[in-house]
Protein backbone atom coordinates (compact mmCIF):
# COMPACT_ATOMS: atom_id res chain seq x y z
CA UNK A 1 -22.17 107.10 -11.42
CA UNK A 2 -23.94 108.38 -8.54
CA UNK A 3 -27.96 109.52 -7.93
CA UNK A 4 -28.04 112.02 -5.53
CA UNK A 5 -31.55 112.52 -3.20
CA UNK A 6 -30.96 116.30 -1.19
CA UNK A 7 -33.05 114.36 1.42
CA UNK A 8 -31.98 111.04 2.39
CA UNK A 9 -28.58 110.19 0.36
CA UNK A 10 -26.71 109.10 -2.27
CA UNK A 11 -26.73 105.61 -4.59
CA UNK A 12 -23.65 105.03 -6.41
CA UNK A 13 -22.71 102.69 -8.81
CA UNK A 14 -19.70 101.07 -10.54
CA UNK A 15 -20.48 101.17 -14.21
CA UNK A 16 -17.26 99.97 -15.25
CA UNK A 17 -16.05 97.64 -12.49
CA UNK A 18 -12.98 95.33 -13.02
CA UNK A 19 -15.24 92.21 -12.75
CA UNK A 20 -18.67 92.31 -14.64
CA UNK A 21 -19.98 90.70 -11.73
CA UNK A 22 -19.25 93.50 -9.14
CA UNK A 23 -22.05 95.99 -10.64
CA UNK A 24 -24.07 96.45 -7.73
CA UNK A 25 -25.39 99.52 -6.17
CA UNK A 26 -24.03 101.21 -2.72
CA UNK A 27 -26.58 103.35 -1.03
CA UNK A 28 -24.72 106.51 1.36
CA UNK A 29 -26.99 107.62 3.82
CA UNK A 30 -26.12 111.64 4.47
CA UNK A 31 -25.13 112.70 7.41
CA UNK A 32 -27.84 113.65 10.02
CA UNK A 33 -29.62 117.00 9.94
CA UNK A 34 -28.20 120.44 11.72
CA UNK A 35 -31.28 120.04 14.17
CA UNK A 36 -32.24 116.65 13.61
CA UNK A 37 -35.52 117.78 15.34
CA UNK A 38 -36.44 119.89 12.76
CA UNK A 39 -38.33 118.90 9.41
CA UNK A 40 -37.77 120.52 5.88
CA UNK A 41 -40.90 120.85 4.33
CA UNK A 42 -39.38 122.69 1.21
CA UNK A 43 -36.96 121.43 -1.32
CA UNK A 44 -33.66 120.13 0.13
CA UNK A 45 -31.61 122.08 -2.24
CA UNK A 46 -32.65 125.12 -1.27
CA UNK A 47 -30.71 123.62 2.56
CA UNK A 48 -28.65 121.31 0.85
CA UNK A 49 -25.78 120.39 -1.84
CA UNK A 50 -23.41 117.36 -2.67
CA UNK A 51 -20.21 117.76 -5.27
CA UNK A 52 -17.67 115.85 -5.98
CA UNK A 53 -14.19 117.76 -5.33
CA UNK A 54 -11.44 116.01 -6.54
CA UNK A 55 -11.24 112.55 -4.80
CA UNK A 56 -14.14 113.48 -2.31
CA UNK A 57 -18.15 113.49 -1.98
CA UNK A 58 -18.36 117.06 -0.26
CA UNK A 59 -21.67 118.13 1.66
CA UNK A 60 -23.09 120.99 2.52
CA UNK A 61 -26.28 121.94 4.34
CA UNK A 62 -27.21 125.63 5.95
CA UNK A 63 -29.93 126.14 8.58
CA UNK A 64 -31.81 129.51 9.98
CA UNK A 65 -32.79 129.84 13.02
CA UNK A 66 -35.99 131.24 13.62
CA UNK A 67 -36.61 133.77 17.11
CA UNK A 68 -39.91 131.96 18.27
CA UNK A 69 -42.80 133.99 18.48
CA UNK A 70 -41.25 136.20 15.42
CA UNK A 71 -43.82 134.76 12.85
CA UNK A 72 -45.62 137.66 10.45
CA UNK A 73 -47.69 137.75 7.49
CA UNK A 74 -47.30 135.84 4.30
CA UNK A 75 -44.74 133.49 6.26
CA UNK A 76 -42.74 135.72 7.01
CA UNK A 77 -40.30 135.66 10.26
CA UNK A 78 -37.25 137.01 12.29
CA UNK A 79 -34.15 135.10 11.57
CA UNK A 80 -31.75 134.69 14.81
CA UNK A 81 -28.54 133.17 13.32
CA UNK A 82 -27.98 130.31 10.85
CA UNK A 83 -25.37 127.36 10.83
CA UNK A 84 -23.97 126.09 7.97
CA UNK A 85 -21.66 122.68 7.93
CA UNK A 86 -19.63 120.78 5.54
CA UNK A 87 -18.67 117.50 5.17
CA UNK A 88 -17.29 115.01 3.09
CA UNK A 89 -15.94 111.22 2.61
CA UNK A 90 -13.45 109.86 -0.09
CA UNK A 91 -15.44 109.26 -3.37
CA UNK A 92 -13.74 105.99 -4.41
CA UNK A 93 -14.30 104.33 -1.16
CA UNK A 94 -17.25 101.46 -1.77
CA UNK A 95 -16.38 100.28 1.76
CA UNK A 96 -18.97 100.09 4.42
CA UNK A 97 -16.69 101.00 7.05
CA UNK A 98 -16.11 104.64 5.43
CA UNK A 99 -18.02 106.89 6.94
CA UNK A 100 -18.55 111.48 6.49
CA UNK A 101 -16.03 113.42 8.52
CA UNK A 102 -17.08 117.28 9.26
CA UNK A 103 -14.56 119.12 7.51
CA UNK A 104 -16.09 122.44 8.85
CA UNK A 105 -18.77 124.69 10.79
CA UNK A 106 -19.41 128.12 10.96
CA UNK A 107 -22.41 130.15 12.67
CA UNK A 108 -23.33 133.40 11.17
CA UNK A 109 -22.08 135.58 14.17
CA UNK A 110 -18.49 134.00 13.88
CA UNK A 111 -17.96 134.81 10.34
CA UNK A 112 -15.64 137.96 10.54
CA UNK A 113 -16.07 140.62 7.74
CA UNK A 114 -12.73 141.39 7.40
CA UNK A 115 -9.00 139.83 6.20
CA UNK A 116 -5.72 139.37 8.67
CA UNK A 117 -4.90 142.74 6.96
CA UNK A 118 -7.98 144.73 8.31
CA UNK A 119 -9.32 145.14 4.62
CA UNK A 120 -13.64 144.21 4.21
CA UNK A 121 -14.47 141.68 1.33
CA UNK A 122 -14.60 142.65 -1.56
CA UNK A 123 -18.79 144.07 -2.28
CA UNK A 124 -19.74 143.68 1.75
CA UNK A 125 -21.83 147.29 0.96
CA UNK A 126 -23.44 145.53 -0.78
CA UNK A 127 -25.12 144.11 1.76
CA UNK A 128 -28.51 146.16 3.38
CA UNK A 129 -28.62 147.02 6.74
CA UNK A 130 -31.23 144.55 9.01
CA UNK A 131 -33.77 144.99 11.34
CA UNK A 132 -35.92 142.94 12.98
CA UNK A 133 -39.91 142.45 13.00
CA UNK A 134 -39.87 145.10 15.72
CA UNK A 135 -37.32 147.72 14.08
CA UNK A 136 -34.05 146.68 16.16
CA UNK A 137 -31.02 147.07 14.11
CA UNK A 138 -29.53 143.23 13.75
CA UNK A 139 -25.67 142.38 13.07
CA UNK A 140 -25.99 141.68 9.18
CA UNK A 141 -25.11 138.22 8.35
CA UNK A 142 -27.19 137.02 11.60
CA UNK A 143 -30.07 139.14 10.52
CA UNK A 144 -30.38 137.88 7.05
CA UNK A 145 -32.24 134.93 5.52
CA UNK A 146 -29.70 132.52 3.63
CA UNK A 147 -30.43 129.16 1.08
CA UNK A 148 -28.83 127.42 -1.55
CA UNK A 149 -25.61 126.32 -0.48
CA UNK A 150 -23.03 125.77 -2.78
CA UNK A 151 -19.66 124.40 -3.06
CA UNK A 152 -16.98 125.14 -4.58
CA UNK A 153 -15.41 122.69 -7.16
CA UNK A 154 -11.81 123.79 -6.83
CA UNK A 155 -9.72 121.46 -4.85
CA UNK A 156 -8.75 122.90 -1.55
CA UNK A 157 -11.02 125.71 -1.88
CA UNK A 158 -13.09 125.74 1.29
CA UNK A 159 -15.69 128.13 -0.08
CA UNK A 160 -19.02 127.93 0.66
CA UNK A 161 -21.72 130.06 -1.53
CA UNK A 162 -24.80 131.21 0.12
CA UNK A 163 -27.70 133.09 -1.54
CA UNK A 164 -28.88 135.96 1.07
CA UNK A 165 -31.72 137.83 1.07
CA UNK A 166 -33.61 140.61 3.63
CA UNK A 167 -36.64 138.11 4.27
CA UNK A 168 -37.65 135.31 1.74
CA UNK A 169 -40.28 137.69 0.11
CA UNK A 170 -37.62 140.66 -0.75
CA UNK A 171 -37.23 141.41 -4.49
CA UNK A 172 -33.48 141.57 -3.99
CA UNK A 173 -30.81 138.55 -3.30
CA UNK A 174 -27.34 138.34 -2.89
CA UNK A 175 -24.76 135.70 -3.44
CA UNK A 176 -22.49 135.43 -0.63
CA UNK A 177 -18.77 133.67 -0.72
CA UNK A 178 -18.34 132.23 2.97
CA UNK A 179 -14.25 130.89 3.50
CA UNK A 180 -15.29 128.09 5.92
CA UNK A 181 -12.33 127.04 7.10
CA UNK A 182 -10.98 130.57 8.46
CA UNK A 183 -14.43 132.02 8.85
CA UNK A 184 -14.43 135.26 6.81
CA UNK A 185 -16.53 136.30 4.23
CA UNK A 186 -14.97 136.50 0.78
CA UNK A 187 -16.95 138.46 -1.19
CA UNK A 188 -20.59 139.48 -2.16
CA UNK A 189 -22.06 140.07 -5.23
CA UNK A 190 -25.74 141.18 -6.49
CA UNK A 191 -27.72 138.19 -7.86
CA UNK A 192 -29.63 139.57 -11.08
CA UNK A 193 -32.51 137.40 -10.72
CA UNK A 194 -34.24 138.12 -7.43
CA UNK A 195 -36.64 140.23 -8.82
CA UNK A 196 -37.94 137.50 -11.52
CA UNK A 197 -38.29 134.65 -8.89
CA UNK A 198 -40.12 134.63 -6.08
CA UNK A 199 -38.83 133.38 -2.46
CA UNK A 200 -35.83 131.05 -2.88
CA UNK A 201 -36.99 128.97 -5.30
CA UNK A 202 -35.13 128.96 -8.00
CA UNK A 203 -30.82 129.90 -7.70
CA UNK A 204 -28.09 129.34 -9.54
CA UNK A 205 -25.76 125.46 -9.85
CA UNK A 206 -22.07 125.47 -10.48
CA UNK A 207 -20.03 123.95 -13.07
CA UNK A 208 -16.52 123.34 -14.43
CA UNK A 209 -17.60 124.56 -18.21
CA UNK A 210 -15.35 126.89 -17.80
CA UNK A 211 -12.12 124.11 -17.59
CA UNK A 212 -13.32 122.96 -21.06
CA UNK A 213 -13.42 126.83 -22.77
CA UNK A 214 -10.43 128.47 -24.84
CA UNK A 215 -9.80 131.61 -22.33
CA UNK A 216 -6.31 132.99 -22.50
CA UNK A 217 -4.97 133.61 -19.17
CA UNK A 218 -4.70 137.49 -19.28
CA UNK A 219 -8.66 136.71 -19.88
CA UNK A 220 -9.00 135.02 -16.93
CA UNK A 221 -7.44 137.39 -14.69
CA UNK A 222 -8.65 140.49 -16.13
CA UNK A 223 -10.95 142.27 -13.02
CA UNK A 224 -14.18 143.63 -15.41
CA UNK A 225 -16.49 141.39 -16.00
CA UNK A 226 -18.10 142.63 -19.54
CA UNK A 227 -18.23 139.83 -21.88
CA UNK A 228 -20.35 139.94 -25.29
CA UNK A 229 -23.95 139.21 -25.20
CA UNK A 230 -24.23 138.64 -21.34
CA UNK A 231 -26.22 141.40 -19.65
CA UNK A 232 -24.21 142.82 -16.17
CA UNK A 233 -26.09 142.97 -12.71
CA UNK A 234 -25.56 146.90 -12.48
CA UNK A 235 -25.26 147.85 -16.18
CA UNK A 236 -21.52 148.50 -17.46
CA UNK A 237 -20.70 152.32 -16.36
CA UNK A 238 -20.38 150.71 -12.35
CA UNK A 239 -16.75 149.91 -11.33
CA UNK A 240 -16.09 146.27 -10.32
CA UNK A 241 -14.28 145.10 -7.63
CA UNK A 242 -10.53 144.23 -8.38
CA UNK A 243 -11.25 140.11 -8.22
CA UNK A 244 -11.57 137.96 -10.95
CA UNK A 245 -15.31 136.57 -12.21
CA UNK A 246 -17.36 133.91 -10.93
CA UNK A 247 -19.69 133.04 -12.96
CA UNK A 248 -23.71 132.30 -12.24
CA UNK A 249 -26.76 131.63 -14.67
CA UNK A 250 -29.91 131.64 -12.76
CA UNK A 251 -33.35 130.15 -13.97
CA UNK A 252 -37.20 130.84 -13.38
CA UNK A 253 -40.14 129.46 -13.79
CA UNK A 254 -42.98 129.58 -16.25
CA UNK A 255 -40.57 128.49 -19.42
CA UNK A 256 -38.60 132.17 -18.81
CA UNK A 257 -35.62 131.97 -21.04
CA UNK A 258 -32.16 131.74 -18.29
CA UNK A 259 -29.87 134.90 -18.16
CA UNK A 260 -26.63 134.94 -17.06
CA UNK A 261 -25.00 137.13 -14.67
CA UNK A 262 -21.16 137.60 -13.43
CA UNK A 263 -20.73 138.04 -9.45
CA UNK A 264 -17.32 138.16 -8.31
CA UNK A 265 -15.59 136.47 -5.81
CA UNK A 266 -11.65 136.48 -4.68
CA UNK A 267 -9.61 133.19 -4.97
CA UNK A 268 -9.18 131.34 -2.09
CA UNK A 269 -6.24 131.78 0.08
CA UNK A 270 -4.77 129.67 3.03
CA UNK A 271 -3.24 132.50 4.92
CA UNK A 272 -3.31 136.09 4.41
CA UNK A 273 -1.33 136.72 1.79
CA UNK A 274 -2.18 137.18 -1.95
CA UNK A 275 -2.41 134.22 -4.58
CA UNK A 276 -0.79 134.93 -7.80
CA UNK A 277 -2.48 134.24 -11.18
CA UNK A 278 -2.36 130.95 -11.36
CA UNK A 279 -3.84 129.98 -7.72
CA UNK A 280 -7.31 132.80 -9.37
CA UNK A 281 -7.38 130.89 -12.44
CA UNK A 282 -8.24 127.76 -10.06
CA UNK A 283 -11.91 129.01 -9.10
CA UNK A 284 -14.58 127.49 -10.87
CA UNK A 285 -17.48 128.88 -12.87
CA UNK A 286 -20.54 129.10 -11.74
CA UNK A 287 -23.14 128.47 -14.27
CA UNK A 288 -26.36 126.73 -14.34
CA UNK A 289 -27.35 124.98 -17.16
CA UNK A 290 -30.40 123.30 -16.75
């Protein structure tokens, strides 16, 4: 069992240990910062997340970087860049020898928008075009502001999900699919709940429920993503990208009931050439459930 504090670390415990007298807990510090420099003075999950992926503690943590001297009203400010980093450590390891490895970094000007066949990821028009607080044009991934870092729960899936957004204050977000490992961009989708929460307060968590549901596999690999009772980002008459669903509930404040929306993201693949239906049926669901 394992308590997990976004800013400092992790405790973990043994709750069924081989002796009765070996329950003791192991505190993991996390790795040091991006800029260890720099404070957070927000929440760390809107910087930071920890998963376990098959035998591994993964984690992840993003950071902007802010032009100095770019500061506007209401908070606002000029993003120049961000850096997001993954690590990770085997999860059965209680030894105090074991320490995190970096698995992977990627800075948003190396992350190429296109495959080794010259085809764009899958909903990159999605994306608006950005300028910065004095009307320059800015390439779009360093341009935008990006939070809530998640991971991917397949095994050997080196996905990292970013929520994007024009400036912190925008009333529209995006969910961004980041391969870290060859440094492309997978796929973006619209996140439905921008407009209902403000800044990037409030996001989406993923889950495995989907391992646990009765979903034939000519379900799973169907491209639309209409299902009964759950509402679609852009209403049902706009065509979907060929790529199977990912799945994302997002929450708000104030005791506002959840809803659920479907962004889509491509299963992962180690080279350039296309997984068949059994490596798609390997991404997880994303779908928050608190």
């Amino acid at each position: 069992m394992a308590w997990v504090d976004l800013m400092r670390g992790i405790i973990l415990c043994d709750v069924l240990p081989l002796d009765d007298d070996a329950k003791t807990l192991r505190y993991i510090p996390l790795p040091d910062p991006i800029r260890p420099d720099d404070t957070i003075d927000e929440s760390g999950g809107m910087y930071r997340d920890v998963a376990v992926v098959g035998s591994r503690i993964k984690y992840a943590e993003v950071k902007m970087h802010v032009r100095p001297g770019s500061a506007g009203p209401k908070g606002s400010f000029t993003i120049d860049g961000w850096t997001a980093v993954v690590w990770s450590r085997p999860a059965n390891s209680f030894k105090e020898s074991t320490t995190w490895g970096k698995d992977h970094e990627v800075h948003a000007h190396q992350v190429s928008f296109v495959d080794g066949k010259n085809k764009t990821a899958p909903g990159f028009e999605l994306l608006p075009a950005v300028v910065d607080h004095q009307g320059n044009p800015q390439p779009t991934l360093v341009g935008i502001h990006v939070g809530h870092p998640k991971l991917s729960l397949s095994v050997g899936d080196n996905t990292l999900y970013l929520m994007a957004k024009v400036n912190r204050w925008y009333d529209k977000a995006w969910v961004i699919a980041v391969d870290m490992k060859n440094k492309r961009l997978r796929g973006v989708a619209e996140f439905g709940g921008a407009p209902r929460c403000s800044a990037f307060l409030h996001a989406y968590r993923q889950s495995r429920i989907s391992e646990h549901l009765n979903v034939s596999q000519e379900m799973r690999t169907k491209s639309h993503l209409k299902r009964p009772g759950m509402p679609l980002p852009h209403g049902s008459s706009h065509k979907k990208p060929e790529i199977p669903p990912h799945h994302v509930m997002h929450h708000c404040p104030s005791g506002q009931n959840p809803r659920a929306t479907w962004p889509t993201f491509p299963a992962q693949t180690t080279d350039d050439e296309d997984y068949d239906d059994d490596e798609r049926t390997r991404m997880a669901d994303d779908m928050d459930l608190e």
